[in-house]
Protein backbone atom coordinates (compact mmCIF):
# COMPACT_ATOMS: atom_id res chain seq x y z
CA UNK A 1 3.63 -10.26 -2.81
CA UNK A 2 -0.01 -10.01 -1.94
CA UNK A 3 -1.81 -13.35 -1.76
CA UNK A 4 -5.32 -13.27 -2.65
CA UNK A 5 -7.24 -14.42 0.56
CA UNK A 6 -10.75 -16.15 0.02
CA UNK A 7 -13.59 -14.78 2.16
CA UNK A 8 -16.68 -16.30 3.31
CA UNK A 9 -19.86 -14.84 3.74
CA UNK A 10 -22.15 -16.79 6.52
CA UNK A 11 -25.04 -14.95 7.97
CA UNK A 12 -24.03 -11.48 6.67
CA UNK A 13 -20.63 -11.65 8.25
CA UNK A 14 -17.40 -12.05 6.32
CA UNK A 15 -15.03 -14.46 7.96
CA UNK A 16 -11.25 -14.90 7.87
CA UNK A 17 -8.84 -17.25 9.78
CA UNK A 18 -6.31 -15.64 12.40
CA UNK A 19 -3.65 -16.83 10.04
CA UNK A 20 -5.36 -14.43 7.06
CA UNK A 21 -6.20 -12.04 8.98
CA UNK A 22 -2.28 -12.06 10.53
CA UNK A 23 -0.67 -12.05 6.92
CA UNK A 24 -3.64 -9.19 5.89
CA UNK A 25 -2.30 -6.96 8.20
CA UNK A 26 1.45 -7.16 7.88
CA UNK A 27 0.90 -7.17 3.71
CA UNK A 28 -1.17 -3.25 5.05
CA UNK A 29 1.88 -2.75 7.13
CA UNK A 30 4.19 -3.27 4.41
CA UNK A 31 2.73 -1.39 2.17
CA UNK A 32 2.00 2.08 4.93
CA UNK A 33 6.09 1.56 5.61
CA UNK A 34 6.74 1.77 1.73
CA UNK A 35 4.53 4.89 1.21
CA UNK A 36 6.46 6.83 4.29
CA UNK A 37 9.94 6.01 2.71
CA UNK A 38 8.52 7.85 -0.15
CA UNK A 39 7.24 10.46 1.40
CA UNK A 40 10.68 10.73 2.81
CA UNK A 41 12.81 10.78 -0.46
CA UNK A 42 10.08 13.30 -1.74
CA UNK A 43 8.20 11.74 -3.94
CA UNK A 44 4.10 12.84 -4.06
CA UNK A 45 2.57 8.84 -3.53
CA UNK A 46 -0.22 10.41 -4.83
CA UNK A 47 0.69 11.70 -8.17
CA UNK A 48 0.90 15.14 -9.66
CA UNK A 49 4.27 16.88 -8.52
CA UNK A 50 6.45 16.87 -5.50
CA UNK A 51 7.33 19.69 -3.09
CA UNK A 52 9.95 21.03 -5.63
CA UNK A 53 6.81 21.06 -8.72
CA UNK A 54 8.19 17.83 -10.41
CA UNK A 55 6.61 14.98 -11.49
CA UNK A 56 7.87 11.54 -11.42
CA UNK A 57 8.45 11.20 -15.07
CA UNK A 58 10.85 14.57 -14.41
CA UNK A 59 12.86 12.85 -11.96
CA UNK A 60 13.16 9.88 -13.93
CA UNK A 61 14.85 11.97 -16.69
CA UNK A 62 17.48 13.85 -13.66
């Protein structure tokens, strides 16, 4: 799950503590790792149809 993380602006500058910033980048990790395993099974993570011409909703009826 995706925590929200508070930010605060001084001078201009957002800040975040190493621990944020840590638990930031392994939530973007996550999610890059999740969108290659479905580019692998052949789904289109970006909507519309897959390499075959289905859509989701047409797989979800298969």
């Amino acid at each position: 799950m995706i925590e929200v993380i508070k930010l605060k602006e001084e001078k201009g500058d957002v800040t975040i503590s190493k621990e944020d910033f840590e638990g930031l980048i392994s939530e973007v990790e996550s999610l890059i790792e999740t969108g290659e395993i479905f580019m692998q099974r052949g789904y289109n993570v970006n909507g519309g149809e897959d390499k075959n011409g289905r859509s989701q909703n047409d797989k979800d009826k298969l």
